[in-house]
N, C-alpha and C. Protein backbone atom coordinates (compact mmCIF):
# COMPACT_ATOMS: atom_id res chain seq x y z
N UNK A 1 107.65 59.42 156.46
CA UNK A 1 108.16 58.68 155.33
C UNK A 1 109.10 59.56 154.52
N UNK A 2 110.47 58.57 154.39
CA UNK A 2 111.66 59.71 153.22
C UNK A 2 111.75 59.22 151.71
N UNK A 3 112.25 59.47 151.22
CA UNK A 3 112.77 58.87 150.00
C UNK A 3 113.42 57.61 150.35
N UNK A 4 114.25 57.70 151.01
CA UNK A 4 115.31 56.47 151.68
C UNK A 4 114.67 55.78 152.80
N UNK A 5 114.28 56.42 153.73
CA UNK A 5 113.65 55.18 154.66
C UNK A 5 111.98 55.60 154.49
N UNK A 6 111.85 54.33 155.39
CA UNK A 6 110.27 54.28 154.76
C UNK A 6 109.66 54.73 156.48
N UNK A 7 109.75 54.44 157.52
CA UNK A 7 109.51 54.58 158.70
C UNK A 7 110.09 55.67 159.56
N UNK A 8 111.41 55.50 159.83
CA UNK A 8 112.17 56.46 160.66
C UNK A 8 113.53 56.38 160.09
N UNK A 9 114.30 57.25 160.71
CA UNK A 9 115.83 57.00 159.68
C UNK A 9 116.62 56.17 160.58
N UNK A 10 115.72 56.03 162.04
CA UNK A 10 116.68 55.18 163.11
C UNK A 10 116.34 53.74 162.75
N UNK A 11 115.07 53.26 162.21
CA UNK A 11 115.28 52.25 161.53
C UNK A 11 115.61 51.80 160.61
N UNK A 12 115.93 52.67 159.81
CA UNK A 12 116.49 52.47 158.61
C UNK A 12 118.47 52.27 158.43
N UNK A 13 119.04 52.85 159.63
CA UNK A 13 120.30 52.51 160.04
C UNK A 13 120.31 51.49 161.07
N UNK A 14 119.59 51.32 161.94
CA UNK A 14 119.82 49.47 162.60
C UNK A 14 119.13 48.73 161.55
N UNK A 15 118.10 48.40 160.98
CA UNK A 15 118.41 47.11 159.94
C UNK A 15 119.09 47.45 158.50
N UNK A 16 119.31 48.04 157.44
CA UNK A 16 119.46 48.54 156.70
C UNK A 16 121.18 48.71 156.99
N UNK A 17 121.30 49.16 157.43
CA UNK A 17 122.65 49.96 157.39
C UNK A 17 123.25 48.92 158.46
N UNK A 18 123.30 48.52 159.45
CA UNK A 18 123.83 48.08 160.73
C UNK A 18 124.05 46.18 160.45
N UNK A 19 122.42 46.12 160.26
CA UNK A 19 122.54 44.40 160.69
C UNK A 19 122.97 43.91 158.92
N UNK A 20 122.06 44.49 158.18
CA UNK A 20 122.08 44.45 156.22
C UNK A 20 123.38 44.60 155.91
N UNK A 21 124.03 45.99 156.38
CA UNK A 21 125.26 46.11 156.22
C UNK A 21 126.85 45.08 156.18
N UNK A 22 126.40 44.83 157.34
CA UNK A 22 127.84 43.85 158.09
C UNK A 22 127.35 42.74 157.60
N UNK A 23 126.13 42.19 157.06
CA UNK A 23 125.76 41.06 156.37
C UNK A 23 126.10 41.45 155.28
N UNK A 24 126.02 41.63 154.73
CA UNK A 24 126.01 42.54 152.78
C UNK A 24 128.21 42.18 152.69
N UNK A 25 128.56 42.96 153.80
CA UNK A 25 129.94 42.88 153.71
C UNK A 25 130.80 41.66 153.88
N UNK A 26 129.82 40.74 154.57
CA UNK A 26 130.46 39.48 154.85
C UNK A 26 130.09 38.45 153.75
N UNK A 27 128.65 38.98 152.91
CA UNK A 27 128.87 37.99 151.94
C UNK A 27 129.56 38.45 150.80
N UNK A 28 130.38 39.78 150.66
CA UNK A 28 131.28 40.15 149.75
C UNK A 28 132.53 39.51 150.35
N UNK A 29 132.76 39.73 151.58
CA UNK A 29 133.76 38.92 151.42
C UNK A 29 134.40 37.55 151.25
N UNK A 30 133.16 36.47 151.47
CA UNK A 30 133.11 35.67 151.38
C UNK A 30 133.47 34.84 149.99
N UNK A 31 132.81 35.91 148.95
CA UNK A 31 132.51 35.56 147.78
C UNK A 31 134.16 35.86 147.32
N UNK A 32 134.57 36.83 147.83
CA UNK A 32 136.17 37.00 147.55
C UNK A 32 136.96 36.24 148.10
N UNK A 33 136.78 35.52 149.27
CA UNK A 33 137.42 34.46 149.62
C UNK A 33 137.79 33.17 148.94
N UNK A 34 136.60 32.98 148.65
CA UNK A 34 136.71 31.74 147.50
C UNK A 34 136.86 31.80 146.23
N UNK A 35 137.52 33.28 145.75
CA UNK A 35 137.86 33.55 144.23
C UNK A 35 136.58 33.18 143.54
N UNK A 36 135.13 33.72 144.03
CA UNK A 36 134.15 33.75 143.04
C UNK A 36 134.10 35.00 142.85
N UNK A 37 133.44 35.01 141.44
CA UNK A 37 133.11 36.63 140.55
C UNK A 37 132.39 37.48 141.88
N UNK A 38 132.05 38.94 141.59
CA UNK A 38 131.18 39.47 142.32
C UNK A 38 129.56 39.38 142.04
N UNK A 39 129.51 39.06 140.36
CA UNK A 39 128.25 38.67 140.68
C UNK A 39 127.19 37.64 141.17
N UNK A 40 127.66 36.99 141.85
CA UNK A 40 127.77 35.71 142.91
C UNK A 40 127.08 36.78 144.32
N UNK A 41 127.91 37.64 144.34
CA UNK A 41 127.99 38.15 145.74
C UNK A 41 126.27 39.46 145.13
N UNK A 42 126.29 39.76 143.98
CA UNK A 42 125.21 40.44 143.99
C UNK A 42 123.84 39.58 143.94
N UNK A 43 123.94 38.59 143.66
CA UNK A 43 122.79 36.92 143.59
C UNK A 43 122.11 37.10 145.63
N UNK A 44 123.40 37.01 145.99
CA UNK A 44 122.87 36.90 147.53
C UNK A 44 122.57 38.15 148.41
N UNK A 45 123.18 39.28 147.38
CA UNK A 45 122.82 40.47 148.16
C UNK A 45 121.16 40.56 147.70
N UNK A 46 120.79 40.49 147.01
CA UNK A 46 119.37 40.98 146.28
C UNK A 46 118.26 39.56 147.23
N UNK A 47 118.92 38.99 147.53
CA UNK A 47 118.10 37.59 148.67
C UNK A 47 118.39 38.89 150.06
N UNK A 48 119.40 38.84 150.51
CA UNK A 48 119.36 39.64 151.69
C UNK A 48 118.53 40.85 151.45
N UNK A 49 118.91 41.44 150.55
CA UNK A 49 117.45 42.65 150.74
C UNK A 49 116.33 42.53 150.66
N UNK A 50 115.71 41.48 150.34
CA UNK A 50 113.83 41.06 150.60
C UNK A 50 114.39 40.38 152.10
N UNK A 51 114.77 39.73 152.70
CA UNK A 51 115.25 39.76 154.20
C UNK A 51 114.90 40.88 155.09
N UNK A 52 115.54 42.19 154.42
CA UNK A 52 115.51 43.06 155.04
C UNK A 52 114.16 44.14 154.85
N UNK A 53 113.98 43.69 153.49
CA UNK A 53 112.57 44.46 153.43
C UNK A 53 111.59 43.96 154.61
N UNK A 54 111.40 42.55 154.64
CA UNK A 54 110.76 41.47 155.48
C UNK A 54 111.04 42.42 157.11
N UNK A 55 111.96 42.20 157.56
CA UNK A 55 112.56 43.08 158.80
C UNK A 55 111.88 44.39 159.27
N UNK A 56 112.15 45.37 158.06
CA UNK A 56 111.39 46.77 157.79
C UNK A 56 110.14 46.59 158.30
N UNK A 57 109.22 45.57 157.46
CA UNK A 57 108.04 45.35 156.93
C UNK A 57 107.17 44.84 158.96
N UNK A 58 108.02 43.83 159.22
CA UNK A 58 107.78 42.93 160.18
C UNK A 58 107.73 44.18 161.67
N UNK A 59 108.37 44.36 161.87
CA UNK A 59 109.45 45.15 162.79
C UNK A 59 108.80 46.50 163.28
N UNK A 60 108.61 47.72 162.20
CA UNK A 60 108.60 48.90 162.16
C UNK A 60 107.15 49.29 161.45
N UNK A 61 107.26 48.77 160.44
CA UNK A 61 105.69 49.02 159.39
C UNK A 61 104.08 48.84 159.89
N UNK A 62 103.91 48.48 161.29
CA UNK A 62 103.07 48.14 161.47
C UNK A 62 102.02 46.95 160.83
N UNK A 63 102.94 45.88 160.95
CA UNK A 63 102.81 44.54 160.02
C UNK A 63 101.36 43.88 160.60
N UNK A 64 100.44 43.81 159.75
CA UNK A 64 99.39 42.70 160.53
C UNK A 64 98.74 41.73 159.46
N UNK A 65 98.55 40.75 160.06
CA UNK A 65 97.77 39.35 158.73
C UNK A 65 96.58 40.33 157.65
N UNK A 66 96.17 41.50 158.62
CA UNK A 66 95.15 42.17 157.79
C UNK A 66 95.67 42.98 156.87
N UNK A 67 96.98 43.88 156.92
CA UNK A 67 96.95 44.72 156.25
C UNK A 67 97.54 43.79 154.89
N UNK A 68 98.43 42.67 155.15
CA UNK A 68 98.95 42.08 153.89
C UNK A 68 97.59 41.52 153.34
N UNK A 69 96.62 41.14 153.58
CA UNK A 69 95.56 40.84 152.68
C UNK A 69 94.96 41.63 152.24
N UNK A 70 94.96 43.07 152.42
CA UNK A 70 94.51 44.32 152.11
C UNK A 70 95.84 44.71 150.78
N UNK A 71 96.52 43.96 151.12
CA UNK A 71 98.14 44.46 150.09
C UNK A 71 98.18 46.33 150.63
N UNK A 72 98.15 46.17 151.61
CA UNK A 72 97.92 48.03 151.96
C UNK A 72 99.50 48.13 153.03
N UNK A 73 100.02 46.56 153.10
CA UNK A 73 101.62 46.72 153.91
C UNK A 73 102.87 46.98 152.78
N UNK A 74 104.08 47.25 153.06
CA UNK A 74 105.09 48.46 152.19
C UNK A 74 105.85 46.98 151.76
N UNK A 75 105.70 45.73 152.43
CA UNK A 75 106.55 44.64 152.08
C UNK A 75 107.28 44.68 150.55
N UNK A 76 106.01 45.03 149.65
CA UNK A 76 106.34 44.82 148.34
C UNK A 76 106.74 45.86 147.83
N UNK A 77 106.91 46.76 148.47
CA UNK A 77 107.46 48.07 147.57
C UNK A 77 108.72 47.88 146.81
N UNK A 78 108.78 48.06 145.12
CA UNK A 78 109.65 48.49 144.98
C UNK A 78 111.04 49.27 145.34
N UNK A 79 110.02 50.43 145.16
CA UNK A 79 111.27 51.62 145.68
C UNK A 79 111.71 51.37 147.03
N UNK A 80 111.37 50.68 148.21
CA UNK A 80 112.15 50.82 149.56
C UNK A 80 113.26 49.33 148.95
N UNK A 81 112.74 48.46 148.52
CA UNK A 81 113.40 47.72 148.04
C UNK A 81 114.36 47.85 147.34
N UNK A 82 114.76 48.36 146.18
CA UNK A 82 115.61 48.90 145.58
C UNK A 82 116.62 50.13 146.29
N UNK A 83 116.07 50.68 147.22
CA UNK A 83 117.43 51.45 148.20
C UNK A 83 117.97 50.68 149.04
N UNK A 84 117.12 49.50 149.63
CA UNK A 84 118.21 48.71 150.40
C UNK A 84 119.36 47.64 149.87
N UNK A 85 119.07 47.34 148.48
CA UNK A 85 119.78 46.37 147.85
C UNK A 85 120.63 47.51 147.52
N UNK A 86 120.26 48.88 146.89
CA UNK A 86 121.58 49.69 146.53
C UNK A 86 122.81 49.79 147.79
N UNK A 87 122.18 49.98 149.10
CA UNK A 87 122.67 50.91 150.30
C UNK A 87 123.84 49.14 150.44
N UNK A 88 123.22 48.40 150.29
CA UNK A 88 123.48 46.51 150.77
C UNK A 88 125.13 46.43 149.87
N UNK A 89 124.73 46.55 148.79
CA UNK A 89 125.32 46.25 147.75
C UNK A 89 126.59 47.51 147.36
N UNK A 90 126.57 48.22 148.02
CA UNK A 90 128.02 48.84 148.48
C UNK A 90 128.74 48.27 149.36
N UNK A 91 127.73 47.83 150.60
CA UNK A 91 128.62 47.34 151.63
C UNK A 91 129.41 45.89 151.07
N UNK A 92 128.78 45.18 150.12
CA UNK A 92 129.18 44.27 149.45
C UNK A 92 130.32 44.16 149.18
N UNK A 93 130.28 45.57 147.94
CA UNK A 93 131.51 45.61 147.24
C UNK A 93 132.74 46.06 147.94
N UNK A 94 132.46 47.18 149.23
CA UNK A 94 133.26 47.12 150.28
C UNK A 94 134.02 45.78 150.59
N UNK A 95 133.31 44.79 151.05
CA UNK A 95 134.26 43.78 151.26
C UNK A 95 134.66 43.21 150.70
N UNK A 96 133.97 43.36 149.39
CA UNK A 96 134.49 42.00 148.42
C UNK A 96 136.29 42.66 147.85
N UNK A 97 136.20 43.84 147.90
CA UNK A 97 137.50 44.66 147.32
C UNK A 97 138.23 44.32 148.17
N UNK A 98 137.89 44.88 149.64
CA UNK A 98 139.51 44.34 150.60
C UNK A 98 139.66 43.33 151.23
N UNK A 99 138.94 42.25 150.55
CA UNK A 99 139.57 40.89 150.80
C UNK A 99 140.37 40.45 149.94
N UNK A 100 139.91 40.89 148.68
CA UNK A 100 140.15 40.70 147.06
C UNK A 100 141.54 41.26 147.23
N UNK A 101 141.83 42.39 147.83
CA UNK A 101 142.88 43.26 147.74
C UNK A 101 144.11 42.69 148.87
N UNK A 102 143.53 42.36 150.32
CA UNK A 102 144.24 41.66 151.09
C UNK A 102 144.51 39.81 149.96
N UNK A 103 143.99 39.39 149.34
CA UNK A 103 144.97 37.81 148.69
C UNK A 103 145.58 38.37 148.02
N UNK A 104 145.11 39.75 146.90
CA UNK A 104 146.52 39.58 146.09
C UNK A 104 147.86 39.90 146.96
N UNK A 105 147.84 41.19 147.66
CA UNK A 105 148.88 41.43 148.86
C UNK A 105 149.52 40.07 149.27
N UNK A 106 148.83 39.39 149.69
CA UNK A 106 149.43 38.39 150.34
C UNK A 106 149.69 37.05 149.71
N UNK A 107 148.84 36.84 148.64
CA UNK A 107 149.26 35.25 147.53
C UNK A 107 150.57 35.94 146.59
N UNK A 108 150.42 37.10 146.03
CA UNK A 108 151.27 37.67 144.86
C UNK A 108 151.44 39.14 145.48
N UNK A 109 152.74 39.05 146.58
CA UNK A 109 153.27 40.05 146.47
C UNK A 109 154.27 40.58 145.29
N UNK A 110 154.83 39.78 145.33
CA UNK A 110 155.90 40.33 144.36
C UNK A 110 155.52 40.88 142.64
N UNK A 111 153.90 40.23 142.62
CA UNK A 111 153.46 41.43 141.90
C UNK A 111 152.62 42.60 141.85
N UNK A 112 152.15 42.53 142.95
CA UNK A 112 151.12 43.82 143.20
C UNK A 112 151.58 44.68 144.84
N UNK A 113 151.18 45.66 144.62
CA UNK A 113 151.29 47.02 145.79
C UNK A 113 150.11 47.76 146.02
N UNK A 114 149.80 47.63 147.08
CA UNK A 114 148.35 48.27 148.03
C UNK A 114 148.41 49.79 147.43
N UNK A 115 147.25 50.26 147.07
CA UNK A 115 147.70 51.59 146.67
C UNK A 115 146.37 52.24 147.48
N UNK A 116 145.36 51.68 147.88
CA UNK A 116 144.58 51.87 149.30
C UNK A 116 143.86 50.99 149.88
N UNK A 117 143.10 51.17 150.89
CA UNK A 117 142.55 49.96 151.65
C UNK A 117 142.07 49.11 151.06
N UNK A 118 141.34 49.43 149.81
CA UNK A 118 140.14 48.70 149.01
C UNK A 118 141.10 48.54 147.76
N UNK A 119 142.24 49.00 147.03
CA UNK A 119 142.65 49.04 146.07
C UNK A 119 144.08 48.29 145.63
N UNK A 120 144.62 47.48 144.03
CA UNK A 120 146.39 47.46 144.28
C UNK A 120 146.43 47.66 143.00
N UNK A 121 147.49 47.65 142.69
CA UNK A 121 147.92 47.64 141.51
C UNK A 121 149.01 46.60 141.16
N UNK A 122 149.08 46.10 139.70
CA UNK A 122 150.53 45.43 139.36
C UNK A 122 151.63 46.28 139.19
N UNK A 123 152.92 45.95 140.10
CA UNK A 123 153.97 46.27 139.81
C UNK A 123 154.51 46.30 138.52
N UNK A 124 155.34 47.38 137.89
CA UNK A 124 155.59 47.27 136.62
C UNK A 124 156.71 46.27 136.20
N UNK A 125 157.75 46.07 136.96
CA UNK A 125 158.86 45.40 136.34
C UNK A 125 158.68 44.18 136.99
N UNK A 126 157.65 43.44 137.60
CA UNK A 126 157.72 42.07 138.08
C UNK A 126 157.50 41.09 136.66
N UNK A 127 158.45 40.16 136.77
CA UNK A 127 158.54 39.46 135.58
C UNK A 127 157.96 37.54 135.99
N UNK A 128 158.57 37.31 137.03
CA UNK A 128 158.24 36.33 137.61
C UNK A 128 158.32 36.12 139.03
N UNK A 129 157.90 34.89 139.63
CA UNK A 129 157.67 34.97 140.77
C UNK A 129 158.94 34.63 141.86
N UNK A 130 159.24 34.90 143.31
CA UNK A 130 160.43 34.59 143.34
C UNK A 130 161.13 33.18 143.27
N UNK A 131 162.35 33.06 142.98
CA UNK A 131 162.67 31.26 142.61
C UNK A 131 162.92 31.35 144.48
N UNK A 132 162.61 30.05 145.07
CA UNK A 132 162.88 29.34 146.13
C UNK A 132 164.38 28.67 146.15
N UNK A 133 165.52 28.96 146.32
CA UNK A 133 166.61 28.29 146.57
C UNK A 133 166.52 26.73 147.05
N UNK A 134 167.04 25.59 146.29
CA UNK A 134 166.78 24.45 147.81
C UNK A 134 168.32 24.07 147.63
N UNK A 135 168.88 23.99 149.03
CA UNK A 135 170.47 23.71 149.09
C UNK A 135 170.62 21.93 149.15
């Protein structure tokens, strides 16, 4: 048992990190897809991490009908709980930024510039958007 994982660290990177992860990132991006806030995307990350506690718990913990009536299984732990929603909830914001970052790029170029994968900024002298000519 670590601070961070509760079993092994190889399970703690296939569910946690691997399957939690690329889930965690897809509902950030999702949530950026549809121009909702991020805390939308932290509502469903904190559901996915009792998921994943469940997983941990099920999986690796040596889960049996006896020990949860004993309450002697890790299901409810706080603390493993709270590192996977932290570890989740990066991968979140991971996606929720470079999706967030890929519409402005691409709805409003002409006012913003990629300044890294996850990041843009507004251009300083953009005043308006470009006029469309119609002949």
């Amino acid at each position: 048992m670590g601070v961070i994982w509760e079993t092994s660290p190889w399970a703690f990177l296939f569910v946690t990190v691997f399957a939690g992860g690329g889930a965690a990132f897809m509902i950030g991006r999702a949530a950026a897809r549809g121009w909702n806030p991020f805390w939308q995307a932290v509502l469903q990350v904190m559901l996915l991490s009792a998921a994943v506690r469940f997983l941990h718990w099920g999986l690796f913990a040596g889960a049996t009908l006896e020990s949860w009536r004993q309450s002697q299984g890790s299901l409810l732990s706080l603390h493993y709980y709270l590192v996977d929603a932290v570890v989740l909830l990066v991968f979140a914001a991971i996606g929720f930024s470079r999706q967030r970052t890929v519409q402005m790029l691409r709805q409003y170029g002409w006012l913003a510039v990629e300044t890294s994968p996850l990041t843009w900024r507004p251009l300083r002298d953009a005043k308006s958007p470009p006029q469309s000519r119609r002949d």
